[in-house]
N, C-alpha and C. Protein backbone atom coordinates (compact mmCIF):
# COMPACT_ATOMS: atom_id res chain seq x y z
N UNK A 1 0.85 -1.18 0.00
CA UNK A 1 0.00 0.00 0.00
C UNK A 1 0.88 1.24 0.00
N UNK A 2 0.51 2.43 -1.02
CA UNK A 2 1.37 3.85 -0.83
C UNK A 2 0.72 4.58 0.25
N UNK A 3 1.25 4.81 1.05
CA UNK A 3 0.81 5.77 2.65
C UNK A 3 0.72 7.07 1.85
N UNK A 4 1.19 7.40 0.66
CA UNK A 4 1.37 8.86 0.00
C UNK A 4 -0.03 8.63 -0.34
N UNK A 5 -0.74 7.89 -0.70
CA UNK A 5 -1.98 7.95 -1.83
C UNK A 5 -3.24 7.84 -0.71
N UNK A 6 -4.50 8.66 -0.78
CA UNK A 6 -5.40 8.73 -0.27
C UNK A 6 -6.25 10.33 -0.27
N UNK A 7 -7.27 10.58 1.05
CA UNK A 7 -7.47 12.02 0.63
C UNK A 7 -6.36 12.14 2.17
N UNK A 8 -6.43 13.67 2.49
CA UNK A 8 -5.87 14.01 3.65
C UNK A 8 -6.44 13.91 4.76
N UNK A 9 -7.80 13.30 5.08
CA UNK A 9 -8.25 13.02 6.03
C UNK A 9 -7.66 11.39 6.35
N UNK A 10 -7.53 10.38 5.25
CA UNK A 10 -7.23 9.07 5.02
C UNK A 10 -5.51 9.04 5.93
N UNK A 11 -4.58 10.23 4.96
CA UNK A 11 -3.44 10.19 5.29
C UNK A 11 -2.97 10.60 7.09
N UNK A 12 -3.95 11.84 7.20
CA UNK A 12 -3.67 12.49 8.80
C UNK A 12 -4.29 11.20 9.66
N UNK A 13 -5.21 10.38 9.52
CA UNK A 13 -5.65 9.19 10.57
C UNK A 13 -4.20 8.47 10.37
N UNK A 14 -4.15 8.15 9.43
CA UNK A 14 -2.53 7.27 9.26
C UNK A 14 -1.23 7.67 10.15
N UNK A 15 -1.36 8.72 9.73
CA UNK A 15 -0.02 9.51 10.68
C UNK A 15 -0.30 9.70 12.50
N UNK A 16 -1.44 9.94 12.46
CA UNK A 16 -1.87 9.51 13.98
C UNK A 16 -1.63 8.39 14.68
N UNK A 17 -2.09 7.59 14.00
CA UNK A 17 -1.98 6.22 14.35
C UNK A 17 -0.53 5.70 14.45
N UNK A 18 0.01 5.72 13.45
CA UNK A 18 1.66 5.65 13.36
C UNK A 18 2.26 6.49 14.66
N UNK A 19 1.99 7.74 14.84
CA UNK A 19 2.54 8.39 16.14
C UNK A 19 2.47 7.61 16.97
N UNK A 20 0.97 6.98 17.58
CA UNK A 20 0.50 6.38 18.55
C UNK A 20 1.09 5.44 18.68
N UNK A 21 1.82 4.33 17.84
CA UNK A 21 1.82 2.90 18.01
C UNK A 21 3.68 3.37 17.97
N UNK A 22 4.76 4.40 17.67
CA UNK A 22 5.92 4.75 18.19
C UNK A 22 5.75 4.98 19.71
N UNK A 23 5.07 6.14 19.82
CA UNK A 23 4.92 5.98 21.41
C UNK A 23 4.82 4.55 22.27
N UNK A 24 3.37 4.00 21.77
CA UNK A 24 3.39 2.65 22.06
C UNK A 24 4.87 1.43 22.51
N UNK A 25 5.44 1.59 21.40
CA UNK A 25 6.95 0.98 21.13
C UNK A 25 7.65 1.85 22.20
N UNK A 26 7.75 3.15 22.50
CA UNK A 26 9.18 3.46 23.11
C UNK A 26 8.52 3.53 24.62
N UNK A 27 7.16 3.03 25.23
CA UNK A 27 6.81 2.56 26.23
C UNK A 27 7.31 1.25 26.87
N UNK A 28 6.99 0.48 25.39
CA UNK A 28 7.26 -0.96 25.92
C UNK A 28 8.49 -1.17 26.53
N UNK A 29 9.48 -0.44 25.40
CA UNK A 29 10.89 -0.22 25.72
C UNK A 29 11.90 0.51 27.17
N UNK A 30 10.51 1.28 27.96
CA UNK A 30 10.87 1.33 28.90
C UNK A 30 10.48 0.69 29.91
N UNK A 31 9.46 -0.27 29.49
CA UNK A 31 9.35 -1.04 30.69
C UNK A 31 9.82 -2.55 30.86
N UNK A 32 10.20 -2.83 29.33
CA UNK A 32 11.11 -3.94 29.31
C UNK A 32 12.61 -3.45 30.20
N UNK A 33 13.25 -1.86 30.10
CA UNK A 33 14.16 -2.04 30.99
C UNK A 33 13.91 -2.31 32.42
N UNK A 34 12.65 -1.31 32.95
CA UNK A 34 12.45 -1.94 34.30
C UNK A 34 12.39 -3.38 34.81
N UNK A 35 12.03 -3.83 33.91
CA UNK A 35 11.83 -5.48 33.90
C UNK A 35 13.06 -6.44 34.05
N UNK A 36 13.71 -5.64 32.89
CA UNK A 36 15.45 -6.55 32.72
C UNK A 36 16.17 -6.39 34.18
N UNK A 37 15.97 -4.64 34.43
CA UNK A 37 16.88 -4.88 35.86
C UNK A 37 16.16 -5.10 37.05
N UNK A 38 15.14 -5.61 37.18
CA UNK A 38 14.36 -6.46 38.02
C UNK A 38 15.03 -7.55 37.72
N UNK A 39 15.27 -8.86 37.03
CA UNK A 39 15.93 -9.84 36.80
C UNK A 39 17.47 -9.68 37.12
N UNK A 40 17.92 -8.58 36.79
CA UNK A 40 19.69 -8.22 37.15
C UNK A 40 19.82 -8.37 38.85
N UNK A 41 18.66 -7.47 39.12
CA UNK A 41 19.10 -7.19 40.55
C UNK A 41 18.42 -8.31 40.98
N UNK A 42 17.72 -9.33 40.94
CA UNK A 42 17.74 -10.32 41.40
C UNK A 42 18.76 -11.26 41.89
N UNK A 43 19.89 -11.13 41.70
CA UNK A 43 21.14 -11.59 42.00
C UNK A 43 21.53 -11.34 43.28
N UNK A 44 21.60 -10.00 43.76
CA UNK A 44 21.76 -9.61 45.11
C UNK A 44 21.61 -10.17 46.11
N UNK A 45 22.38 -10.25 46.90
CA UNK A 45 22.30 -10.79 48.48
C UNK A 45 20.93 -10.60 49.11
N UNK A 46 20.52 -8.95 49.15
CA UNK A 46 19.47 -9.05 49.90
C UNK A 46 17.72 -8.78 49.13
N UNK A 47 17.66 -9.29 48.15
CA UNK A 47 16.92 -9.73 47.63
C UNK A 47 15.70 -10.62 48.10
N UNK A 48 14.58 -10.12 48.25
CA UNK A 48 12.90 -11.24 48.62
C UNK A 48 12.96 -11.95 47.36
N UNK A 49 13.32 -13.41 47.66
CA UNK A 49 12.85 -14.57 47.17
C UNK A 49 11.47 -14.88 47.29
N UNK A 50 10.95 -14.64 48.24
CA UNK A 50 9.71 -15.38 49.17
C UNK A 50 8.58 -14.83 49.05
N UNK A 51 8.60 -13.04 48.40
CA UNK A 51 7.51 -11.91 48.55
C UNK A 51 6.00 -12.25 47.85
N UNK A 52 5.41 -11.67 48.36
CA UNK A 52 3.85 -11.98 47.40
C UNK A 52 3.39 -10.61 47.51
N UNK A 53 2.94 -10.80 45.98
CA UNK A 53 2.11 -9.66 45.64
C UNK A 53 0.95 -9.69 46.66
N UNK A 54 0.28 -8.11 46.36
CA UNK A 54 -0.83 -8.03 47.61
C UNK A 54 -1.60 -8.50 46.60
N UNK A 55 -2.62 -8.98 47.61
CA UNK A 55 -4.29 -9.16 47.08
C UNK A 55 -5.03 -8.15 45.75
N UNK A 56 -4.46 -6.88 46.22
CA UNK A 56 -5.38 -6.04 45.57
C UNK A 56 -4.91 -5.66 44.22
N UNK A 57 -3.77 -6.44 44.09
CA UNK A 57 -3.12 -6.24 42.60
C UNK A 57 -3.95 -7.42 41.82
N UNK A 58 -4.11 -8.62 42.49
CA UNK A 58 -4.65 -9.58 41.68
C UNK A 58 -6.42 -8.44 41.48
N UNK A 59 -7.06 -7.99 42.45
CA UNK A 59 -8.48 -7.35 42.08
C UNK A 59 -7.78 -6.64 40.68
N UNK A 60 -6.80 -5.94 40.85
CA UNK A 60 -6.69 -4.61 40.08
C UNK A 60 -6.72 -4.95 38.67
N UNK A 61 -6.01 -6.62 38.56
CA UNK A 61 -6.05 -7.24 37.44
C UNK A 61 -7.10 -7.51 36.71
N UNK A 62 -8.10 -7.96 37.35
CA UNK A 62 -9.09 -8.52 37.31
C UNK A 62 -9.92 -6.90 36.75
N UNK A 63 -9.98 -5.92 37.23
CA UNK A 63 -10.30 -4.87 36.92
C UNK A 63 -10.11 -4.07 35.45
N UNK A 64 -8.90 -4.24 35.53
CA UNK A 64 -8.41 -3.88 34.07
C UNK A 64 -8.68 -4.64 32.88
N UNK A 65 -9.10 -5.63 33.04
CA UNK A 65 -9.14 -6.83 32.33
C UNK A 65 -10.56 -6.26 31.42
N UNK A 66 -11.34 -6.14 32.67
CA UNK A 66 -13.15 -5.55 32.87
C UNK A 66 -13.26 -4.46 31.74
N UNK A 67 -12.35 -3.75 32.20
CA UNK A 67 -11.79 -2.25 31.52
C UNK A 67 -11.91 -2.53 30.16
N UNK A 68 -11.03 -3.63 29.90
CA UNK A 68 -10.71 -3.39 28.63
C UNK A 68 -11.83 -4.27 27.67
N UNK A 69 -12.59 -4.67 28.25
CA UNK A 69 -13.98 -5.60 27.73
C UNK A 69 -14.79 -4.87 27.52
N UNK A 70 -14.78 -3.56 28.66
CA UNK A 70 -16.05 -2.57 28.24
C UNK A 70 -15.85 -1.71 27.48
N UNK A 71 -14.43 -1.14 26.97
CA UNK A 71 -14.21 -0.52 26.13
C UNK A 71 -14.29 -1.07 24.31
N UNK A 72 -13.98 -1.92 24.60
CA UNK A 72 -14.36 -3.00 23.31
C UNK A 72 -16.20 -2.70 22.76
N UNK A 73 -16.91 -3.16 23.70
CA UNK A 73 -18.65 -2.50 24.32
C UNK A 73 -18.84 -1.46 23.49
N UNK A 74 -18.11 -0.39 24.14
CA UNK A 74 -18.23 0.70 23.27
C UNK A 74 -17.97 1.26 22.12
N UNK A 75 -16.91 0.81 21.60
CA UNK A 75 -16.68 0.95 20.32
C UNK A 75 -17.46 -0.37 19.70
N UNK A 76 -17.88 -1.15 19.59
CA UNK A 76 -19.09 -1.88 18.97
C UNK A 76 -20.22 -1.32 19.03
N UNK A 77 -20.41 -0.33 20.06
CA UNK A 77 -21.92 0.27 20.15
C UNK A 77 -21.78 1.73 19.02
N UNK A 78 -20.63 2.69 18.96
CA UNK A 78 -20.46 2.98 18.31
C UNK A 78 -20.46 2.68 16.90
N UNK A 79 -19.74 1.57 16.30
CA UNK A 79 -19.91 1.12 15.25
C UNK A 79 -21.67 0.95 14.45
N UNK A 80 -22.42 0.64 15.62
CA UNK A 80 -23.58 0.44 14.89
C UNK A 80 -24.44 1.51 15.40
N UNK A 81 -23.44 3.21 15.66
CA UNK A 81 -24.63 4.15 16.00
C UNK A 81 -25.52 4.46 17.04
N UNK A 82 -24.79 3.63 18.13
CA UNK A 82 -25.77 2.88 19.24
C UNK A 82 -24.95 4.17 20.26
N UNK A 83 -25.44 5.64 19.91
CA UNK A 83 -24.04 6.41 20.94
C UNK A 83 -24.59 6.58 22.20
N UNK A 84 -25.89 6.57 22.98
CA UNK A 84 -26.42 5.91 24.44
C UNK A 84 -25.16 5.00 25.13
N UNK A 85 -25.35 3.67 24.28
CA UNK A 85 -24.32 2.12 24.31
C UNK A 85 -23.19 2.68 24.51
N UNK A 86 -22.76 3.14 23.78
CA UNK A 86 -21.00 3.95 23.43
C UNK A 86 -21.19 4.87 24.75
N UNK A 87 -21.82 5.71 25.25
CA UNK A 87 -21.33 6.10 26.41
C UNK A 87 -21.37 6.08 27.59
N UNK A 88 -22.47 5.05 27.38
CA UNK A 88 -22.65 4.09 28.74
C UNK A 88 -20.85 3.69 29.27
N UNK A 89 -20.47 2.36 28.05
CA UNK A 89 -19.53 1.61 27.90
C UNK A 89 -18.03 2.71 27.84
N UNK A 90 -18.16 4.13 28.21
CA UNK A 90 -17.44 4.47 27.85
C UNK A 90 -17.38 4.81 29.50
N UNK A 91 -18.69 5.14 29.80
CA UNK A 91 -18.06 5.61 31.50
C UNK A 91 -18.26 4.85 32.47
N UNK A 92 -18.56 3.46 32.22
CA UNK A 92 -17.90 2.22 32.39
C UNK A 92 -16.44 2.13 32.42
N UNK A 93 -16.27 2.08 31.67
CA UNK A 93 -14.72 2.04 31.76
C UNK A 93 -13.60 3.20 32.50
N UNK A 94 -14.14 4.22 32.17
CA UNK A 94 -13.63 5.32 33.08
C UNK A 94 -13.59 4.83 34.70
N UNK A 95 -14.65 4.32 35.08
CA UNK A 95 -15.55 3.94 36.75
C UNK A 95 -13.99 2.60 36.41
N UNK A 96 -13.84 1.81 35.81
CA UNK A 96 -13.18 0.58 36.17
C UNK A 96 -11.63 1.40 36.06
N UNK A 97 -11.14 2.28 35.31
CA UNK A 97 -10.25 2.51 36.02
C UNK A 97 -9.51 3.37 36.44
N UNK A 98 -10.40 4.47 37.43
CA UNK A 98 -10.22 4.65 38.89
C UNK A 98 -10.25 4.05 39.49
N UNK A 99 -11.27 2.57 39.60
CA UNK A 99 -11.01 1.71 40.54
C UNK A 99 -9.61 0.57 40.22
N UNK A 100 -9.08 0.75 39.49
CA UNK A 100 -7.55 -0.01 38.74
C UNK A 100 -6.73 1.14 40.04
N UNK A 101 -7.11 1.90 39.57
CA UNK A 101 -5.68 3.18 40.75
C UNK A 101 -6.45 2.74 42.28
N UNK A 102 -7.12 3.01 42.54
CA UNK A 102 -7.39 2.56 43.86
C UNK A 102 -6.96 1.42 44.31
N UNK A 103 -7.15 0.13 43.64
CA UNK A 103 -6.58 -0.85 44.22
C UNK A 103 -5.46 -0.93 43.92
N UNK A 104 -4.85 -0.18 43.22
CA UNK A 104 -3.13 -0.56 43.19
C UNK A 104 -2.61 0.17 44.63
N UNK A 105 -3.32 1.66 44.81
CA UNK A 105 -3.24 2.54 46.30
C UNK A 105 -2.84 1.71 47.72
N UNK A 106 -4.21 0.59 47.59
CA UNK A 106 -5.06 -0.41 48.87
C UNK A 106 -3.38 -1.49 48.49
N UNK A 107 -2.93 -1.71 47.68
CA UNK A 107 -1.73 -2.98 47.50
C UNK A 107 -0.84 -2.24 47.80
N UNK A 108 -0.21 -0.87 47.72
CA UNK A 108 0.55 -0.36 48.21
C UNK A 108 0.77 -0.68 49.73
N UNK A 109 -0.68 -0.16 50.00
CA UNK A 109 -0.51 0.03 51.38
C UNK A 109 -0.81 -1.32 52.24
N UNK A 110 -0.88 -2.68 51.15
CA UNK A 110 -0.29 -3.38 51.83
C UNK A 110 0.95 -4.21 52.08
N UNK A 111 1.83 -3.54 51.04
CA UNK A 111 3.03 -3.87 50.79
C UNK A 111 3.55 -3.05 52.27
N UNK A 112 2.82 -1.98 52.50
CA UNK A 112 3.87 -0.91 53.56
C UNK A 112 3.42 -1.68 54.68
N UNK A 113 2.30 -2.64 55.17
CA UNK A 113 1.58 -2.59 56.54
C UNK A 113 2.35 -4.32 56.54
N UNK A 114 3.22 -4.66 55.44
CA UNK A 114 4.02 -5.76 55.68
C UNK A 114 5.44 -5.57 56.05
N UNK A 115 5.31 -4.33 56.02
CA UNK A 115 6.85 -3.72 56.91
C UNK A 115 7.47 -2.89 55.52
N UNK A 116 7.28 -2.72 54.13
CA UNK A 116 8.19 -2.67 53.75
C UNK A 116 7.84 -0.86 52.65
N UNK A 117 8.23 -0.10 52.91
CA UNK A 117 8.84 1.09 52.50
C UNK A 117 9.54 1.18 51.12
N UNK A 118 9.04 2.33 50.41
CA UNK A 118 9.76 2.70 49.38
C UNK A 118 11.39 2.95 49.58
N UNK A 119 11.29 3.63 50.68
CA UNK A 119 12.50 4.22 50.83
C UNK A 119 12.42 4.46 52.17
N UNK A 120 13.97 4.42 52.62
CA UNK A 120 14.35 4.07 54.37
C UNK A 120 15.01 3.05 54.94
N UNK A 121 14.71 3.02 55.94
CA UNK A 121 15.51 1.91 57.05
C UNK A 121 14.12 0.63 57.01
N UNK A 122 13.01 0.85 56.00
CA UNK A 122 12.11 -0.29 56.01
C UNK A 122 12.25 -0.80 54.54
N UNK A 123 13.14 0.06 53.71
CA UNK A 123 12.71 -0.17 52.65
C UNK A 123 13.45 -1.96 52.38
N UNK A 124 12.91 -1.87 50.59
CA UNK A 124 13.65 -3.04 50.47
C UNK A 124 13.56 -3.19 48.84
N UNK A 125 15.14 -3.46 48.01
CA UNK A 125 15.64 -3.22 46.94
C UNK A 125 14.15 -4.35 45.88
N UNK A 126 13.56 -5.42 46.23
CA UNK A 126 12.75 -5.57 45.65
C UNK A 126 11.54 -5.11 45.60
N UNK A 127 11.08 -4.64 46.63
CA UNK A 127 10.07 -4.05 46.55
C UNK A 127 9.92 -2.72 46.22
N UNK A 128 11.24 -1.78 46.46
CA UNK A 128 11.52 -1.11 45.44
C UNK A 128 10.85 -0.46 43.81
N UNK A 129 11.32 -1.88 43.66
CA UNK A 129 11.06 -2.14 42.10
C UNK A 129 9.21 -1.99 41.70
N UNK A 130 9.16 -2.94 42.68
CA UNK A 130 7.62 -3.19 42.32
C UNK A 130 7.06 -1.67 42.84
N UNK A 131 7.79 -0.91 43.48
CA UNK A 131 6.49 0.38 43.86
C UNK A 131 6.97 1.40 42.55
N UNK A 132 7.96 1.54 41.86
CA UNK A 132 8.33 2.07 40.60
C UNK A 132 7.74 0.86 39.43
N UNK A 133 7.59 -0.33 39.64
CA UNK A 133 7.10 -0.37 38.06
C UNK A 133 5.82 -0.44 38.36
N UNK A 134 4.84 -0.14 39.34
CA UNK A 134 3.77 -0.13 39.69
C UNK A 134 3.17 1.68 39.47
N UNK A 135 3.89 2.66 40.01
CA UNK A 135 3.54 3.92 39.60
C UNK A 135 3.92 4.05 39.00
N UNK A 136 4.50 3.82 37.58
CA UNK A 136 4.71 4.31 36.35
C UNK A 136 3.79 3.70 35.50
N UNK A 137 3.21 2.35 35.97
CA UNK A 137 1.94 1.98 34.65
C UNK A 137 1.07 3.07 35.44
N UNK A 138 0.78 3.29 36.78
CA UNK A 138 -0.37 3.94 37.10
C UNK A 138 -0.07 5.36 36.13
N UNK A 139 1.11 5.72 36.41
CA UNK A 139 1.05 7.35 35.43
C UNK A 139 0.23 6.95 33.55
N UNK A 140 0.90 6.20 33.13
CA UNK A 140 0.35 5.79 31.94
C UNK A 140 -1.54 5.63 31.63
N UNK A 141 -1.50 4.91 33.43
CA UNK A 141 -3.46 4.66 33.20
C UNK A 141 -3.81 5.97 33.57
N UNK A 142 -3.43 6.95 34.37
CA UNK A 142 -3.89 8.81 34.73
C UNK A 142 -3.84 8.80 33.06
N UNK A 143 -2.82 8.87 32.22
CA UNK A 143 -3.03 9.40 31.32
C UNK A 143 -4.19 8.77 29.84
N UNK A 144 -3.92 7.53 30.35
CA UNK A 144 -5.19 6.81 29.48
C UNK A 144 -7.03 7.30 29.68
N UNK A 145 -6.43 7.54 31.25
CA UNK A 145 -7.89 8.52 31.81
C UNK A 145 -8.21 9.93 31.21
N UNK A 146 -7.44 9.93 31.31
CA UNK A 146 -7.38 11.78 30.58
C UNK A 146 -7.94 11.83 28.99
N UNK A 147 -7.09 10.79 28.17
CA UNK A 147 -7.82 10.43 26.96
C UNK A 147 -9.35 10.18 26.86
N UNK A 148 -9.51 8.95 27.76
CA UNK A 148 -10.95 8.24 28.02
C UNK A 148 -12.00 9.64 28.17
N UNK A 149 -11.80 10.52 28.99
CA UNK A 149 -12.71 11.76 29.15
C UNK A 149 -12.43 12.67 28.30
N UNK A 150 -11.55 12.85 27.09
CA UNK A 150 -11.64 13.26 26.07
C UNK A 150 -12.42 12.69 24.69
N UNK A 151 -12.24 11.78 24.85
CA UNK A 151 -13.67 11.22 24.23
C UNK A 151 -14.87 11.11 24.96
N UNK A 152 -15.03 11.58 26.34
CA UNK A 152 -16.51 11.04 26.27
C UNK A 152 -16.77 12.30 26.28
N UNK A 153 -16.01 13.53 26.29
CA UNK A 153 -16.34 14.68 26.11
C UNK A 153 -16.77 15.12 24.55
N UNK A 154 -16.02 14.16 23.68
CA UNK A 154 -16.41 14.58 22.29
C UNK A 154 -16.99 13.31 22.12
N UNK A 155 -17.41 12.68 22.42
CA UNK A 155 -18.15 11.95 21.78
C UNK A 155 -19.88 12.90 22.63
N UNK A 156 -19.96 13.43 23.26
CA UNK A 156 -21.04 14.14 24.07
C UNK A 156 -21.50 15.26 23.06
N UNK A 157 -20.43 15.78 22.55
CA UNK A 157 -20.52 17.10 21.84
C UNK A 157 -20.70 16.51 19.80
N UNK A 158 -21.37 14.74 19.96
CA UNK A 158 -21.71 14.36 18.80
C UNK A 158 -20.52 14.67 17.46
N UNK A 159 -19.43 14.08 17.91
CA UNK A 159 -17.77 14.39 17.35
C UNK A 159 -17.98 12.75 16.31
N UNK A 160 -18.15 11.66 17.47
CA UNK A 160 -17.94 10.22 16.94
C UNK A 160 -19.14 9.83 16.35
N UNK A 161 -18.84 9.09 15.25
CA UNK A 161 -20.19 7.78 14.57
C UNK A 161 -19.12 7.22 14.35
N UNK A 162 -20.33 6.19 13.55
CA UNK A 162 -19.95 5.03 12.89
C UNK A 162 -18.72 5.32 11.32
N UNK A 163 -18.62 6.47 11.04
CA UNK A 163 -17.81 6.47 9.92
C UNK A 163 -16.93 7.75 10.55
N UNK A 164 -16.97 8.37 11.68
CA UNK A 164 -15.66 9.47 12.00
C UNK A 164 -14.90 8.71 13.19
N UNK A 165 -14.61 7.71 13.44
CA UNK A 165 -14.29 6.89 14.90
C UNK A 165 -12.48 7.05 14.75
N UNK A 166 -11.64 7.96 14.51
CA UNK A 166 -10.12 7.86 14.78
C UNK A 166 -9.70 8.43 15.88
N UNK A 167 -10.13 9.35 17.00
CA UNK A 167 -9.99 10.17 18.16
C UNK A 167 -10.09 8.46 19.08
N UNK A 168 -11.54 8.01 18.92
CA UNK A 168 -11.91 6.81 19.66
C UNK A 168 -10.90 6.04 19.26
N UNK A 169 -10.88 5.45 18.15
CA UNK A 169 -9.92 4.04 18.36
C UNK A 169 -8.34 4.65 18.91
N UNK A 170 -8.25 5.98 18.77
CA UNK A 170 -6.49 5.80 19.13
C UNK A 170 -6.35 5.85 20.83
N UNK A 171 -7.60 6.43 21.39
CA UNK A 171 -7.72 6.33 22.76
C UNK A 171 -8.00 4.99 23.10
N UNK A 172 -9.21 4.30 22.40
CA UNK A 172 -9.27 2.53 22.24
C UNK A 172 -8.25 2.13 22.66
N UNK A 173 -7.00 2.38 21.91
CA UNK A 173 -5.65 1.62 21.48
C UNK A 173 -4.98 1.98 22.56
N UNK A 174 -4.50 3.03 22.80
CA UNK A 174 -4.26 3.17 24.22
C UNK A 174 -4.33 2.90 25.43
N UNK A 175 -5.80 2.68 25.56
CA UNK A 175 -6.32 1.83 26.53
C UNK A 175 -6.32 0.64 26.62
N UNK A 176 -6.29 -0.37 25.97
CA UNK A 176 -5.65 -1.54 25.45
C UNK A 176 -4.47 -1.83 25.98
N UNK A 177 -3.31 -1.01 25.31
CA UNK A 177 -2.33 -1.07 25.89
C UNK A 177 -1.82 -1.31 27.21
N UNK A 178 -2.24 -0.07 28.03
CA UNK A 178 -2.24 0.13 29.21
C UNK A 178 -2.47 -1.03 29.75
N UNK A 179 -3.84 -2.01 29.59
CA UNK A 179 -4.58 -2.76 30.41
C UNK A 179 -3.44 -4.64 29.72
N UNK A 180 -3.00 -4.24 28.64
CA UNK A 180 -1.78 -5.51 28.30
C UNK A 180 -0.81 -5.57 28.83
N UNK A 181 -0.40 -3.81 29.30
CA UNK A 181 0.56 -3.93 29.81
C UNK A 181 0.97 -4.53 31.66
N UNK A 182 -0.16 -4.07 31.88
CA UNK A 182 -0.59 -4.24 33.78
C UNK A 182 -0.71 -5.75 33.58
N UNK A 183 -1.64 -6.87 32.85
CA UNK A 183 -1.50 -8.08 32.24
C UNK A 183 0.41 -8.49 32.73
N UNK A 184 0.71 -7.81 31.68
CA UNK A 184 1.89 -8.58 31.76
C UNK A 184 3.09 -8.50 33.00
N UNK A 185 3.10 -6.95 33.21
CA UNK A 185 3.67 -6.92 34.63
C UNK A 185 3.35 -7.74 35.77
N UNK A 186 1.99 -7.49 36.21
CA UNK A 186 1.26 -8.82 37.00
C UNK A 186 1.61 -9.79 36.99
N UNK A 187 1.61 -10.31 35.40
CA UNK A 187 2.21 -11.75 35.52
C UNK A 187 4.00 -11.93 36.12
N UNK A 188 4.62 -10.90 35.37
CA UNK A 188 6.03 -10.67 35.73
C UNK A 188 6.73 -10.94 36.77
N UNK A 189 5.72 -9.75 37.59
CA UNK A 189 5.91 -9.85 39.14
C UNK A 189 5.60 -11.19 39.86
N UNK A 190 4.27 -11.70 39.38
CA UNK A 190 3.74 -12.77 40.15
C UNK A 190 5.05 -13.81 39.94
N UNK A 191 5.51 -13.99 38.86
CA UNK A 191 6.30 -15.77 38.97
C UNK A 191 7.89 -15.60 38.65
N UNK A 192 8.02 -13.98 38.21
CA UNK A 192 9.85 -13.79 38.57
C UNK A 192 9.92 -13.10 39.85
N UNK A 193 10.68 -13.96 40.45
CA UNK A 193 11.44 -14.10 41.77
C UNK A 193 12.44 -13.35 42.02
């Protein structure tokens, strides 16, 4: 396909999208480093072998998961014009994740009420990790939020149908992301040691 050939509405969705999915890429790329030196510093003497995630990360999972089912909802309801459906499913998903940040908050604070501190004489070099790769997806989902209410703000102000949907899917896509990415950290955390 020539990316040159189309009208300029065809080409500017293209170039959006392309932005979106670089960003996308130089995300992943930073959280594959957090990840790698999570495995490096695993080596260390004083290193938790033994740690368990809190409870409320497995909810949070389970949450995001929700998230990203109802956002799917909505852009199907969209697709067939259904924009009630679409913004139901849209502040649905908004509601699931604030409650994604809350329970990551409630796991914090039970990582701290197990003795262990970001930083200090409680802290501890693995857990560390997990409270940095834990608030940096949360910064990513603030900002997936911020998107999410930019569409339901234009989709309110009758912006989206069934044939103008590129604002939606790149926030879609985003949100997606976000909720693959918490997926995979979760898992990360849960079974590397």
């Amino acid at each position: 396909m020539d990316l040159t050939q189309g009208t300029t509405e065809e080409k500017t969705g293209r170039a959006k999208k392309m932005m979106l999915w670089f960003g996308i890429i130089s995300l992943v790329m930073s959280f594959a480093g957090w990840t790698s030196a999570f495995i490096v510093s695993s080596s260390r003497p004083d290193w938790l072998k033994d740690f368990q995630l809190p409870n409320a990360f497995i909810i949070s999972t389970v949450v995001i998961v929700l998230s990203s089912i109802s956002i799917l909802l909505a852009k199907q309801a969209l697709k067939k014009d259904n924009r009630n459906g679409a913004m139901l499913w849209l502040v649905v998903t908004l509601i699931l994740g604030v409650v994604f940040i809350y329970n990551q908050f409630v796991g914090f604070q039970q990582i701290i009420d197990l003795g262990y501190n970001f930083t200090g004489p409680t802290s501890n070099v693995t857990m560390s990790y997990v409270y940095v790769i834990a608030v940096m997806h949360i910064l990513h989902v603030v900002a997936g939020l911020v998107c999410l209410l930019v569409v339901i703000y234009n989709h309110f102000k009758q912006k989206y149908s069934s044939s103008n949907m590129l604002g939606f899917e790149l926030a879609a896509t985003f949100w997606h992301f976000v909720d693959i990415l918490w997926v995979y950290l979760f898992l990360f955390l849960y079974f590397v040691r």
